[in-house]
PDB file of N, CA and C in Angstrom:
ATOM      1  N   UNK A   1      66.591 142.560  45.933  1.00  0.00           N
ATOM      2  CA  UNK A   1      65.345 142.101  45.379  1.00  0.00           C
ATOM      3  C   UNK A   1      65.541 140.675  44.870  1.00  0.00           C
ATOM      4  N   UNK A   2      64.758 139.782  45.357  1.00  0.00           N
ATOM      5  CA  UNK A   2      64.852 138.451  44.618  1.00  0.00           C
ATOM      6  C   UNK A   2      64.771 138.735  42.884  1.00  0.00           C
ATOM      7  N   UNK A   3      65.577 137.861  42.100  1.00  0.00           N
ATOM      8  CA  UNK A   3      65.827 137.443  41.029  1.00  0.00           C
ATOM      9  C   UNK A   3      64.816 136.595  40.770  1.00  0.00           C
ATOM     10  N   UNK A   4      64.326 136.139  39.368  1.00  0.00           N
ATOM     11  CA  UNK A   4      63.450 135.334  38.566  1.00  0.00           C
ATOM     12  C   UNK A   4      64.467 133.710  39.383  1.00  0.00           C
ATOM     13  N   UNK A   5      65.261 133.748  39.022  1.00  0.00           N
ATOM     14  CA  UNK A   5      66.031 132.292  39.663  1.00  0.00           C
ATOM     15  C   UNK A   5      65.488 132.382  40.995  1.00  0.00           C
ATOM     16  N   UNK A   6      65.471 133.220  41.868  1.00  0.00           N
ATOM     17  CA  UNK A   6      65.112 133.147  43.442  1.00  0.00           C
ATOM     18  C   UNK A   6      65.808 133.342  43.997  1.00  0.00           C
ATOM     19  N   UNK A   7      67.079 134.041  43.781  1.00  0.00           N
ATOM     20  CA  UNK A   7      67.962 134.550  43.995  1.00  0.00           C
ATOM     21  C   UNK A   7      68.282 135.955  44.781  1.00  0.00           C
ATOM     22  N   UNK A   8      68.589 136.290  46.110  1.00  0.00           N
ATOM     23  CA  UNK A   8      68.656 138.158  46.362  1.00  0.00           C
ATOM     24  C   UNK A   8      69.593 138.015  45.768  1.00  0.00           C
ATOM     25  N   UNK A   9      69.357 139.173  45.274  1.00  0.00           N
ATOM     26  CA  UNK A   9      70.463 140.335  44.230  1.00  0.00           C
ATOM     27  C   UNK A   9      70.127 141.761  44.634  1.00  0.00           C
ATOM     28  N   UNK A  10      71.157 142.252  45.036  1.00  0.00           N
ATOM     29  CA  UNK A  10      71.537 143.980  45.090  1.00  0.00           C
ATOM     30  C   UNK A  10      70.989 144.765  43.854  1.00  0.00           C
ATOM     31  N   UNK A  11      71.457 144.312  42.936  1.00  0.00           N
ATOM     32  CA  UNK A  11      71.458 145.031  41.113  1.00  0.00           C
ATOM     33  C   UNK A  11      70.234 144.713  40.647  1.00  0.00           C
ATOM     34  N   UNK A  12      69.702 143.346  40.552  1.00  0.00           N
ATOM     35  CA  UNK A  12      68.473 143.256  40.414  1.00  0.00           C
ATOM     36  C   UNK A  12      67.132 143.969  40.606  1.00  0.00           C
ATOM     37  N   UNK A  13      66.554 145.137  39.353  1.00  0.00           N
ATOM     38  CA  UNK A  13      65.468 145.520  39.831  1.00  0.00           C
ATOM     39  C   UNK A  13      64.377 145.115  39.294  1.00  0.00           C
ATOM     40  N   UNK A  14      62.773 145.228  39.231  1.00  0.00           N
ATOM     41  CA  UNK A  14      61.528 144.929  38.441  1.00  0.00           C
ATOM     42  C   UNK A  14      60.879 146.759  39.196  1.00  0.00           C
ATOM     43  N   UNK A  15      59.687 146.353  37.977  1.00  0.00           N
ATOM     44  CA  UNK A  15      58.595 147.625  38.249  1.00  0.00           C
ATOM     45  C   UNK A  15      57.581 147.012  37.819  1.00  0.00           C
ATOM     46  N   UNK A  16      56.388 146.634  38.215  1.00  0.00           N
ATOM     47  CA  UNK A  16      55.378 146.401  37.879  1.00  0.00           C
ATOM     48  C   UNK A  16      54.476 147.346  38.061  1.00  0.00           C
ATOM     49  N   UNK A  17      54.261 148.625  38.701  1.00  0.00           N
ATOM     50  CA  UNK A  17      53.481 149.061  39.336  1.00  0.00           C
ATOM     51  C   UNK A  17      52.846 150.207  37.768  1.00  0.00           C
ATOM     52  N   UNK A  18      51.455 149.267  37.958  1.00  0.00           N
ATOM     53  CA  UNK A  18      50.455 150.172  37.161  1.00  0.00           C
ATOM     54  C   UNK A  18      50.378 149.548  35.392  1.00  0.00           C
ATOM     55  N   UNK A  19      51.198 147.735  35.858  1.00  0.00           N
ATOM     56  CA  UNK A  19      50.949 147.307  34.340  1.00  0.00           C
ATOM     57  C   UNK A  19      52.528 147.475  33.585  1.00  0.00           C
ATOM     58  N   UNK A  20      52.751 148.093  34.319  1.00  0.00           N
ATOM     59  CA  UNK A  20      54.669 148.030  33.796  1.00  0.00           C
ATOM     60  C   UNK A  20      55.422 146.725  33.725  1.00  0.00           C
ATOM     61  N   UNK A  21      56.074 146.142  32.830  1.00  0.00           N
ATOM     62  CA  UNK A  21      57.143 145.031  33.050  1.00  0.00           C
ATOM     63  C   UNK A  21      58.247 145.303  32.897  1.00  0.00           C
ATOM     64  N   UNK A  22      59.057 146.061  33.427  1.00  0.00           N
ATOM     65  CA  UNK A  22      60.674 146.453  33.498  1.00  0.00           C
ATOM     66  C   UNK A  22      61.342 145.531  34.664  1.00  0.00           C
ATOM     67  N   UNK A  23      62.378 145.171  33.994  1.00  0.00           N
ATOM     68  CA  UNK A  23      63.125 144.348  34.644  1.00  0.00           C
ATOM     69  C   UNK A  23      64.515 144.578  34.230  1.00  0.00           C
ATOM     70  N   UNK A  24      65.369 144.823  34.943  1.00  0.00           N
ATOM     71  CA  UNK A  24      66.717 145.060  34.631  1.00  0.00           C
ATOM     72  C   UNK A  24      68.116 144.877  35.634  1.00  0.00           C
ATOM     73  N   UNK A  25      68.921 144.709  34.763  1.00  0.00           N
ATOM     74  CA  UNK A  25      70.023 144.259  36.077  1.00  0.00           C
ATOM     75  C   UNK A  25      71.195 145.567  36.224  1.00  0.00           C
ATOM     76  N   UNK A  26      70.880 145.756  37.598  1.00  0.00           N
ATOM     77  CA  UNK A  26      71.480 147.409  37.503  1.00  0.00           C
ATOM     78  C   UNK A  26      73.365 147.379  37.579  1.00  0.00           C
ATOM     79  N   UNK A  27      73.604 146.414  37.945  1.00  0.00           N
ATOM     80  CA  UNK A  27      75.242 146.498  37.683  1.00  0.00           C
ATOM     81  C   UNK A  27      75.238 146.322  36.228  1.00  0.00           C
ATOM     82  N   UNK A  28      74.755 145.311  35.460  1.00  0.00           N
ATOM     83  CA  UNK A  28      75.326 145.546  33.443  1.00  0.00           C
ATOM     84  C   UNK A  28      74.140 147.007  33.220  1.00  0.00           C
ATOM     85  N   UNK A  29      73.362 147.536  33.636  1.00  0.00           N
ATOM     86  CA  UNK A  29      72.834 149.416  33.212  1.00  0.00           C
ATOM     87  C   UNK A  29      73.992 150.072  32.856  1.00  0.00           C
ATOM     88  N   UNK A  30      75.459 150.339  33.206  1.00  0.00           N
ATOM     89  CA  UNK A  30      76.496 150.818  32.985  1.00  0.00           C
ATOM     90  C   UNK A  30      77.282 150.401  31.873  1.00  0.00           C
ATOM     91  N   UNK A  31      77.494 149.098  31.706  1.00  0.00           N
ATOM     92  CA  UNK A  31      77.669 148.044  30.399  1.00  0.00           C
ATOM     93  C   UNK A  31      77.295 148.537  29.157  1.00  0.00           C
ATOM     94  N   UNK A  32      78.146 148.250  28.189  1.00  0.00           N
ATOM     95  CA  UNK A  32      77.291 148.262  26.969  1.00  0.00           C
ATOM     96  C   UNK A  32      76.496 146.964  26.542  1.00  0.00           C
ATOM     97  N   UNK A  33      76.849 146.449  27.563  1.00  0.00           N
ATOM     98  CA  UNK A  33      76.160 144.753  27.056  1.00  0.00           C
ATOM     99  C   UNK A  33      74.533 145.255  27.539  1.00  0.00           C
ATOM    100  N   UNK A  34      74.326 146.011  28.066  1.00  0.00           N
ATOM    101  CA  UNK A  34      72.709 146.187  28.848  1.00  0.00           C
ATOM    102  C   UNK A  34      71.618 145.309  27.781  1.00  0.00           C
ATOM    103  N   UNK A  35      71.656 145.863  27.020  1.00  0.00           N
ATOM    104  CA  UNK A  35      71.093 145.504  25.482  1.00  0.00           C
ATOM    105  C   UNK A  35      70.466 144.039  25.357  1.00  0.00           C
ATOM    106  N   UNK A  36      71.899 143.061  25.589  1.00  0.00           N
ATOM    107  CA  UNK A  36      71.524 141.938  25.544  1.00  0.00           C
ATOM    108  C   UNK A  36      71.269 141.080  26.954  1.00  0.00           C
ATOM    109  N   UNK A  37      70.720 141.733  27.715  1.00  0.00           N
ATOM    110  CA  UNK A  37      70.388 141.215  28.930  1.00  0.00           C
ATOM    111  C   UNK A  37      69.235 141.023  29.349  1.00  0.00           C
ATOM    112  N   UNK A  38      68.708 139.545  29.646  1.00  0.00           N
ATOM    113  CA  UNK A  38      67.402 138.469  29.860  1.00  0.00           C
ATOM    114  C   UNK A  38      67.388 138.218  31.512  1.00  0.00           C
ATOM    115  N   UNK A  39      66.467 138.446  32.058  1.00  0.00           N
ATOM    116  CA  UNK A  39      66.219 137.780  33.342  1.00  0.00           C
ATOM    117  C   UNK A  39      66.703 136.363  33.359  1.00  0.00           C
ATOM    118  N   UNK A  40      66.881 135.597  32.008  1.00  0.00           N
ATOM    119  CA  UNK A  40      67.252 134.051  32.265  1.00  0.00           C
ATOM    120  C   UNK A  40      68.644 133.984  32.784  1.00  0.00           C
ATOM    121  N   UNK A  41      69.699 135.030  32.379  1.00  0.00           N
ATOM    122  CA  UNK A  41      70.859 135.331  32.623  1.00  0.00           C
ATOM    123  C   UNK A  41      71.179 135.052  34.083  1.00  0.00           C
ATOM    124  N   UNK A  42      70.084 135.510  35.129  1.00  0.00           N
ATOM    125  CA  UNK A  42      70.170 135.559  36.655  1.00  0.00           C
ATOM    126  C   UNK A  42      70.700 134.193  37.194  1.00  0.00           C
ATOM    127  N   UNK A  43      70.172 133.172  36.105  1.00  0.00           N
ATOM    128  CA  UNK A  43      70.190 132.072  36.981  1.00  0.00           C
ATOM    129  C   UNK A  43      71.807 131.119  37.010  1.00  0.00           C
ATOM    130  N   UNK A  44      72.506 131.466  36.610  1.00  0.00           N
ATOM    131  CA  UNK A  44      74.129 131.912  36.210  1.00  0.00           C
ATOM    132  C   UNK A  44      75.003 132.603  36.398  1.00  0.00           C
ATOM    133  N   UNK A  45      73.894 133.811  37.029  1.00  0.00           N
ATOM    134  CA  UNK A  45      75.028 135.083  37.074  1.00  0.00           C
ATOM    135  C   UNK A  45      75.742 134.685  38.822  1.00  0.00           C
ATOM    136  N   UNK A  46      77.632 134.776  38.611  1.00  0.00           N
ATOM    137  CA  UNK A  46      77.744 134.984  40.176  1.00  0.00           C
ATOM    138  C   UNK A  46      77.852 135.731  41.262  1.00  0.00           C
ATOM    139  N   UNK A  47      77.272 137.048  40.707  1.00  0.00           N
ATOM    140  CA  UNK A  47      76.862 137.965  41.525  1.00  0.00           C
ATOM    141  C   UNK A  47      76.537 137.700  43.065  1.00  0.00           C
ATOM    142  N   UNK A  48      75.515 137.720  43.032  1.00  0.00           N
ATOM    143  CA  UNK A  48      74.561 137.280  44.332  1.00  0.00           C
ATOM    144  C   UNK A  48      75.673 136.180  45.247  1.00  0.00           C
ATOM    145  N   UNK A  49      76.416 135.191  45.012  1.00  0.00           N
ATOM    146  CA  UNK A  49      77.246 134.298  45.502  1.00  0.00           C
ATOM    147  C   UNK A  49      78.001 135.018  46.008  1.00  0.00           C
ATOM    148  N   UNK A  50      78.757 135.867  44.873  1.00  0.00           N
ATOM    149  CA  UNK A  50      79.999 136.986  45.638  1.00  0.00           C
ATOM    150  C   UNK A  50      79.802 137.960  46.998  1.00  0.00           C
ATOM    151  N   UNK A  51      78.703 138.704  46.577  1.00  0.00           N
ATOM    152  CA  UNK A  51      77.697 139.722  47.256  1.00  0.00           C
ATOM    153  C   UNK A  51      77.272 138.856  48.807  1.00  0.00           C
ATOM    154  N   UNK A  52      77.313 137.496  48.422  1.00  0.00           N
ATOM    155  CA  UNK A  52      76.754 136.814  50.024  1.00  0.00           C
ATOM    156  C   UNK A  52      77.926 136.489  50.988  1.00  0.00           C
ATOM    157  N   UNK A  53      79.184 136.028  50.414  1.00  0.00           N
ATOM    158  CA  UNK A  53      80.500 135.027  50.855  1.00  0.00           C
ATOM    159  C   UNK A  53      81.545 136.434  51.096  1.00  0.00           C
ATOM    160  N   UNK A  54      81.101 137.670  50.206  1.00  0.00           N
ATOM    161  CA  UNK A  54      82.191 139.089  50.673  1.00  0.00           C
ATOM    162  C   UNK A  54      81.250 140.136  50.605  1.00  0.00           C
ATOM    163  N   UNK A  55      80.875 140.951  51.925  1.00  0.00           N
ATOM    164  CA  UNK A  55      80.503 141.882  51.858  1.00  0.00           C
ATOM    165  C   UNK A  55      81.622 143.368  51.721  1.00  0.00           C
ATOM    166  N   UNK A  56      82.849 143.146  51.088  1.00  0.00           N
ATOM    167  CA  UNK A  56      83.527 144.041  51.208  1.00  0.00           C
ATOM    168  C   UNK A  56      82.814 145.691  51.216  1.00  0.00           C
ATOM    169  N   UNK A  57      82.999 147.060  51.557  1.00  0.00           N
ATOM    170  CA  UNK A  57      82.286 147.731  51.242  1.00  0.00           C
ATOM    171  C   UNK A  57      83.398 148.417  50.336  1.00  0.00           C
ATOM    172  N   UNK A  58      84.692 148.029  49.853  1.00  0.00           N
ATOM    173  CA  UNK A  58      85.787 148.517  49.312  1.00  0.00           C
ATOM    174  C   UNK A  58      85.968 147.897  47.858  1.00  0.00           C
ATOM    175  N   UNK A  59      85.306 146.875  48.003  1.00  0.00           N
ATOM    176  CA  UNK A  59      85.165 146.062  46.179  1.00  0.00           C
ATOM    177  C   UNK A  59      84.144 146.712  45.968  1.00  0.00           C
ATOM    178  N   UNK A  60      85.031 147.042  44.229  1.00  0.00           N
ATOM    179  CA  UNK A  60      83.533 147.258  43.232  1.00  0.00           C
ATOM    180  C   UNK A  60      83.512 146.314  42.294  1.00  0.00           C
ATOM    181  N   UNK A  61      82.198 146.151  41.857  1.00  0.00           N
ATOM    182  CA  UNK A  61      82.123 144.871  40.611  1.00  0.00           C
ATOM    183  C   UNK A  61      81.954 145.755  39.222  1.00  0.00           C
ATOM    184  N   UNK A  62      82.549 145.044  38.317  1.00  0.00           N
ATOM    185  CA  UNK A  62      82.314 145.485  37.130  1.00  0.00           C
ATOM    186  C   UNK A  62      81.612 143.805  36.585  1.00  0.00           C
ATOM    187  N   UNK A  63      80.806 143.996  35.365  1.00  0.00           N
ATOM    188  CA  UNK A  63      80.086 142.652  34.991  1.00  0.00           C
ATOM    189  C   UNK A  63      79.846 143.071  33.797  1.00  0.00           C
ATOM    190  N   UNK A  64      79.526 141.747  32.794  1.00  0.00           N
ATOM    191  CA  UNK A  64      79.985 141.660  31.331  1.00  0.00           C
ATOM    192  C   UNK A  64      79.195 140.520  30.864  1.00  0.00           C
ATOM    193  N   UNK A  65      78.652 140.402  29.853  1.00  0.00           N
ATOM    194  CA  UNK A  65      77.845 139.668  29.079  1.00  0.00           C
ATOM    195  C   UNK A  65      79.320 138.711  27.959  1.00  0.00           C
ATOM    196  N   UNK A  66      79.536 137.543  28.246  1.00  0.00           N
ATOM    197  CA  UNK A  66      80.232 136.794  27.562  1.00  0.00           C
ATOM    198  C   UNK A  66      79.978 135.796  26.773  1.00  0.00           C
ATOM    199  N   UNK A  67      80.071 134.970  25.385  1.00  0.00           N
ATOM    200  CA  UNK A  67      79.426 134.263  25.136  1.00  0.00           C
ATOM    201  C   UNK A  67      80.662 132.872  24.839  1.00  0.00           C
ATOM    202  N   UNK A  68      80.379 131.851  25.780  1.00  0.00           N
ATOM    203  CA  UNK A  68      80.842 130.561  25.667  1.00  0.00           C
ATOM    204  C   UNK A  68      81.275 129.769  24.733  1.00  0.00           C
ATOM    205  N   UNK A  69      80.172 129.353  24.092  1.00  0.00           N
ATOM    206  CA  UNK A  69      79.820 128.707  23.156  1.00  0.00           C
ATOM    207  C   UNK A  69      78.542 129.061  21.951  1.00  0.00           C
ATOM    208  N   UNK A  70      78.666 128.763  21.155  1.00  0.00           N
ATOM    209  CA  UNK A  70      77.674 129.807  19.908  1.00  0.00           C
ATOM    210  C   UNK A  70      76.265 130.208  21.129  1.00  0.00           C
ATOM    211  N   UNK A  71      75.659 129.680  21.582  1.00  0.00           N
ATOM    212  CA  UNK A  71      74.358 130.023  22.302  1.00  0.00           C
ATOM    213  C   UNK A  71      74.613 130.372  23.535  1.00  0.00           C
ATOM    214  N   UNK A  72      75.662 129.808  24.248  1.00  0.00           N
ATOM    215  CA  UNK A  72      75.333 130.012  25.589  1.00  0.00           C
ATOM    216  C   UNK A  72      75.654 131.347  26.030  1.00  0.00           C
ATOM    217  N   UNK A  73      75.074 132.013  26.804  1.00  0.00           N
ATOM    218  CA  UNK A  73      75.975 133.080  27.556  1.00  0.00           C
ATOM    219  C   UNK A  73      76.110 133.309  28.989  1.00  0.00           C
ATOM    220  N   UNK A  74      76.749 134.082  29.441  1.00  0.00           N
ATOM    221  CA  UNK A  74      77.181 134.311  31.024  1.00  0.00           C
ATOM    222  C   UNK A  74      77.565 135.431  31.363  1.00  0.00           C
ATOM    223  N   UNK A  75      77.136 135.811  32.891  1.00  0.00           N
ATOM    224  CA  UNK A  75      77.964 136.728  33.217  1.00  0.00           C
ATOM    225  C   UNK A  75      78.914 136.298  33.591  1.00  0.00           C
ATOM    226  N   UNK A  76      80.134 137.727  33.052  1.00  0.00           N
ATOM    227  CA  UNK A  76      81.745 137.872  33.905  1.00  0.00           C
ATOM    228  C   UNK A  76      81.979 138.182  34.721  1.00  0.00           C
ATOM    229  N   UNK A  77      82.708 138.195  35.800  1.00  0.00           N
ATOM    230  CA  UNK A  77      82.675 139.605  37.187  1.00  0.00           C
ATOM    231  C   UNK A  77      83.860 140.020  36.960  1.00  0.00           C
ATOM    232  N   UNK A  78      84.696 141.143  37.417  1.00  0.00           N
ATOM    233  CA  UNK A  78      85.433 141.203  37.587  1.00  0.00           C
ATOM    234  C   UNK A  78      85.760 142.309  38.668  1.00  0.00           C
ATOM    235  N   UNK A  79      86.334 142.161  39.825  1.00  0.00           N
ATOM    236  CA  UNK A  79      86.133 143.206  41.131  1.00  0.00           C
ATOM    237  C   UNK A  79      87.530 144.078  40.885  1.00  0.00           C
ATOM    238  N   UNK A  80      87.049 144.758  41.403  1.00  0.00           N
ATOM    239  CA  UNK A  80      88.667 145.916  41.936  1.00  0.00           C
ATOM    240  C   UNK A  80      88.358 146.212  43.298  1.00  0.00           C
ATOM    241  N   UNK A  81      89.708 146.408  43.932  1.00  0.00           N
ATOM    242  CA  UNK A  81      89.445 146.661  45.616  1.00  0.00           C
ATOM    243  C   UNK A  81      89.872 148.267  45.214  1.00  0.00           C
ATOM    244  N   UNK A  82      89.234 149.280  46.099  1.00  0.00           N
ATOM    245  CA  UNK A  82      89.665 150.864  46.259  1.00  0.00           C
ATOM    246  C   UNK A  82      90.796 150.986  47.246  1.00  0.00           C
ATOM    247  N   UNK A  83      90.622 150.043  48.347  1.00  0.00           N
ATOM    248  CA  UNK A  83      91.552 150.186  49.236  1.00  0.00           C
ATOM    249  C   UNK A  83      93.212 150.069  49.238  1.00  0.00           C
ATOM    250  N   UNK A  84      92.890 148.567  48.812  1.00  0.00           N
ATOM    251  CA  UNK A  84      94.343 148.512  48.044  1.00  0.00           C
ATOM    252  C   UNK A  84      94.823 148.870  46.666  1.00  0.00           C
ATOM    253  N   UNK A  85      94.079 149.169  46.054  1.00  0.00           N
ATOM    254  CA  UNK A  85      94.007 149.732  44.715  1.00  0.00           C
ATOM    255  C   UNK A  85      94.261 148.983  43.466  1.00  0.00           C
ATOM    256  N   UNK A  86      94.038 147.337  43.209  1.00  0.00           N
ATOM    257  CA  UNK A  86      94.384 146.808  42.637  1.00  0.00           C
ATOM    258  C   UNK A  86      93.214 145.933  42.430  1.00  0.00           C
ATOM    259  N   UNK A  87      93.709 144.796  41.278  1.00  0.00           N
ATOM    260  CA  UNK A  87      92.364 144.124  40.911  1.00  0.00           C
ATOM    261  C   UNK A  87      92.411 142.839  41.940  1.00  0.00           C
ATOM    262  N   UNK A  88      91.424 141.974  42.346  1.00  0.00           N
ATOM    263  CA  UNK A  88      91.038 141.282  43.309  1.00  0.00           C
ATOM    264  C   UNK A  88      90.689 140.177  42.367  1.00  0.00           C
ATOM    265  N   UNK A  89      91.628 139.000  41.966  1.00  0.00           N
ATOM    266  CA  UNK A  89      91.873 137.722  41.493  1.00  0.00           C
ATOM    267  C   UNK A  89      90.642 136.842  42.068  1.00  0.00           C
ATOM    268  N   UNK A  90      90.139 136.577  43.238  1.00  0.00           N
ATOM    269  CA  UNK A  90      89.218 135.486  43.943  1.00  0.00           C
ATOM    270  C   UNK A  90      87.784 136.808  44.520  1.00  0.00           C
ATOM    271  N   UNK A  91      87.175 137.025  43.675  1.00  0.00           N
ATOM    272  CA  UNK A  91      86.117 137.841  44.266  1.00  0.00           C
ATOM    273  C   UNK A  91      85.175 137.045  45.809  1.00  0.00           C
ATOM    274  N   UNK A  92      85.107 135.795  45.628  1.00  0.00           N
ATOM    275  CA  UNK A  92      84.586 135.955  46.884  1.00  0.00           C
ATOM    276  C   UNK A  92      85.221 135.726  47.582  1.00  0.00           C
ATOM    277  N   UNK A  93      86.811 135.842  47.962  1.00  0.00           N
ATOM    278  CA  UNK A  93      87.580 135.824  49.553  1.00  0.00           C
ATOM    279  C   UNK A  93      87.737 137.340  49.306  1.00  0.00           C
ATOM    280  N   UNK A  94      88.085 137.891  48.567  1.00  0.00           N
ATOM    281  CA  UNK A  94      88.587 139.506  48.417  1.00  0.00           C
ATOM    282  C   UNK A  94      90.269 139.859  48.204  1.00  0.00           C
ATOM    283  N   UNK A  95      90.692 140.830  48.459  1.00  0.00           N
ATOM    284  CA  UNK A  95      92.065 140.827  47.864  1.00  0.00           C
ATOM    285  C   UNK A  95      92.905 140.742  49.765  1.00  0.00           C
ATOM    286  N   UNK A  96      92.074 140.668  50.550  1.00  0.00           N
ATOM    287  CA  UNK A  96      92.911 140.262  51.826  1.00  0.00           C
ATOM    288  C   UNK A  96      93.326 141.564  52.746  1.00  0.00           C
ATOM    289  N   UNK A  97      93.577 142.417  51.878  1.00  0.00           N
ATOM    290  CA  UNK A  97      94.435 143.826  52.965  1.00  0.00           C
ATOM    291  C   UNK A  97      92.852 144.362  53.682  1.00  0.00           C
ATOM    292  N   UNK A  98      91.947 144.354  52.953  1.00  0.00           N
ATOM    293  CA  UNK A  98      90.602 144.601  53.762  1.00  0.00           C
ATOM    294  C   UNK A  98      90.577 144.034  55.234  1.00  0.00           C
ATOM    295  N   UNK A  99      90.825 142.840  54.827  1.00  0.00           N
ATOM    296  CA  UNK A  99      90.448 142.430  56.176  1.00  0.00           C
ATOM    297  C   UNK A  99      91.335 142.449  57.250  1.00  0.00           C
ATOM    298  N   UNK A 100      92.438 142.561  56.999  1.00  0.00           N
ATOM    299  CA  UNK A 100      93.626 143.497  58.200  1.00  0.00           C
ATOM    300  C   UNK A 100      93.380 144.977  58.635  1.00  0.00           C
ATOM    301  N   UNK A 101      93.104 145.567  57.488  1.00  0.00           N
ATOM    302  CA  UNK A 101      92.590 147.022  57.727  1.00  0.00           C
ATOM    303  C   UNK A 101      91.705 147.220  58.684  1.00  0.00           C
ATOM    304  N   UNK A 102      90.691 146.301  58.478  1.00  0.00           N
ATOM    305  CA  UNK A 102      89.449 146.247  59.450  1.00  0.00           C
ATOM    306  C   UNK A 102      89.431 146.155  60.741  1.00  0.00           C
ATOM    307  N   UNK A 103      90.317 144.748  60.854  1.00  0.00           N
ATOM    308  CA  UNK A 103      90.595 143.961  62.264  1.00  0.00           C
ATOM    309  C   UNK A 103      91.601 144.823  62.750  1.00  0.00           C
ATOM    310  N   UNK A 104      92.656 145.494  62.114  1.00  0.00           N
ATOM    311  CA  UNK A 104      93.722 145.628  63.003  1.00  0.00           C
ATOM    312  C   UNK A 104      94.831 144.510  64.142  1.00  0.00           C
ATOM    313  N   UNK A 105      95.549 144.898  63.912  1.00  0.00           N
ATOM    314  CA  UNK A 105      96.618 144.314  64.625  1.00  0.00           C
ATOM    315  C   UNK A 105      95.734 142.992  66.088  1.00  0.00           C
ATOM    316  N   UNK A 106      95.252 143.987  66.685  1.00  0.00           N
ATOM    317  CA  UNK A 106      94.879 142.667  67.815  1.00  0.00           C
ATOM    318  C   UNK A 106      93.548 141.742  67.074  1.00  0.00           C
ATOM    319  N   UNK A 107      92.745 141.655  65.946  1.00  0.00           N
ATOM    320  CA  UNK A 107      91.831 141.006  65.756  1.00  0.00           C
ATOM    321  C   UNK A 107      92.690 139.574  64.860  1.00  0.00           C
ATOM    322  N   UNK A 108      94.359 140.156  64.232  1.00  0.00           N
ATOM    323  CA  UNK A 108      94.978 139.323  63.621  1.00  0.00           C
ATOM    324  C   UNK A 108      95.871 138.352  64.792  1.00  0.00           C
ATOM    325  N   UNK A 109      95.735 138.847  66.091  1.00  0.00           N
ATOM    326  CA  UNK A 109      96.532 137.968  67.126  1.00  0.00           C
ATOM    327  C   UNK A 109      98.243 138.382  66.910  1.00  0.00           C
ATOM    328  N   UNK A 110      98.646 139.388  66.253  1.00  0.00           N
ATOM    329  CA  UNK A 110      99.181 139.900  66.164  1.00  0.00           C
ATOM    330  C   UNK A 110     100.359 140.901  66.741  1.00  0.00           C
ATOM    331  N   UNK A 111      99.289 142.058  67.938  1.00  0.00           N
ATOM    332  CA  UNK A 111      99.616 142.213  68.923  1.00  0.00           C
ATOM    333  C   UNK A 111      99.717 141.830  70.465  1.00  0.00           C
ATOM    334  N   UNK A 112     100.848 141.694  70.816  1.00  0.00           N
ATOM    335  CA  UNK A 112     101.394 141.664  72.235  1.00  0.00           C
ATOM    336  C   UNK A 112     100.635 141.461  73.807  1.00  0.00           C
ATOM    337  N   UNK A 113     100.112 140.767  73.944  1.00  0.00           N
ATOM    338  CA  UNK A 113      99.175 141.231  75.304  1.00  0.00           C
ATOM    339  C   UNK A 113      99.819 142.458  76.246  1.00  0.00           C
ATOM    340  N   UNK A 114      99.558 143.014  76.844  1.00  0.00           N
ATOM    341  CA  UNK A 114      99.747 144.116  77.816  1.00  0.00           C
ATOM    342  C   UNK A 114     100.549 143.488  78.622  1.00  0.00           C
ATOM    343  N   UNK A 115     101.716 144.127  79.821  1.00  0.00           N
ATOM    344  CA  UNK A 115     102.292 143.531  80.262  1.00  0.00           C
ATOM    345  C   UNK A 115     101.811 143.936  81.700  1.00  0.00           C
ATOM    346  N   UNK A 116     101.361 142.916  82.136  1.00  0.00           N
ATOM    347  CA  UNK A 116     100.680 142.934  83.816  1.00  0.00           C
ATOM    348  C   UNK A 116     101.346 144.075  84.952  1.00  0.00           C
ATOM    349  N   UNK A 117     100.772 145.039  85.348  1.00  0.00           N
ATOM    350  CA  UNK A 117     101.492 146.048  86.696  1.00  0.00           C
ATOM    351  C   UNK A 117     101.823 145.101  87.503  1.00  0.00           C
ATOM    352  N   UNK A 118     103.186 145.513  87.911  1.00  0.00           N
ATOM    353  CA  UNK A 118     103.827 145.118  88.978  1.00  0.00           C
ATOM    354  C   UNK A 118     103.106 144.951  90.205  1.00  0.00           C
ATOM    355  N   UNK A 119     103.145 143.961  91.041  1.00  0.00           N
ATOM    356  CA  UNK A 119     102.521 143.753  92.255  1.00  0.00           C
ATOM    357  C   UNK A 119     103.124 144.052  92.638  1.00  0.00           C
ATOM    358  N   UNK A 120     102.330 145.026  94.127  1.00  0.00           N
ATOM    359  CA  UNK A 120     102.877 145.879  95.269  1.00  0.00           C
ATOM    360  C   UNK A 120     103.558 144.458  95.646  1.00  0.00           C
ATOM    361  N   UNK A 121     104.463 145.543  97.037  1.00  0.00           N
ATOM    362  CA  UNK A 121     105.628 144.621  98.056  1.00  0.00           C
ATOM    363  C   UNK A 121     104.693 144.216  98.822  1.00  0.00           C
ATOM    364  N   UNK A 122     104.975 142.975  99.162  1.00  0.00           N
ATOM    365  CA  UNK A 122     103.886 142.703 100.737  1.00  0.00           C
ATOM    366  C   UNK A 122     104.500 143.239 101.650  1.00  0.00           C
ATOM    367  N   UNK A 123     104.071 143.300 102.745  1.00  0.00           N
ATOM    368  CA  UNK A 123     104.335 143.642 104.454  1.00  0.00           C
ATOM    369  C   UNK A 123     104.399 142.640 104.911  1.00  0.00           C
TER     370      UNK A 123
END
């Protein structure tokens, strides 16, 4: 769903329907930060960046309401991969074993070409 910034976002939901104004960001719903969370937040958050540059389907995001400086605030990300089971330092390249997993051996150039059948004897 586009974001107030203009942003697609996955987590991002609204309800208007019937006079309703709910708006909420469904990855911090789990957060205890939910509380303090503003649609202005969107336009900062790097969600949506991550979500575009890695579609891993093996990262999960966790996200966090942080505050900078006395006023400012931001979201945090912080991913974990399931696959490899560890935390993922650069969320938008990913933690890397994904993408071997995926490709396998010949998409990494990796494996061997086949070795050509012997040509028959001529006559």
């Amino acid at each position: 769903m586009r974001t107030p910034s203009g942003v697609e976002c996955d987590f991002y939901f609204t309800d208007y329907y019937r006079g309703r104004e709910w708006e909420e960001c469904r990855l911090l719903a789990r957060s205890p930060d939910r509380a303090k969370w503003t649609p202005k937040l969107c336009a900062t958050c790097p969600v949506p960046a991550i979500r575009r540059a890695n579609r891993c389907p093996t990262m999960i995001l966790k996200a966090r309401i942080r505050r900078r400086w006395l006023f400012l605030r931001r979201v945090e990300v912080e991913a974990y991969c399931t696959l490899s089971g560890q935390p993922v330092a650069e969320p938008m390249v990913g933690c890397g074993r994904c993408h071997e997993h995926r490709m396998g051996a010949k998409g990494l150039g990796l494996a061997q070409a086949p070795e050509s059948p012997p040509e028959p004897p001529s006559r």
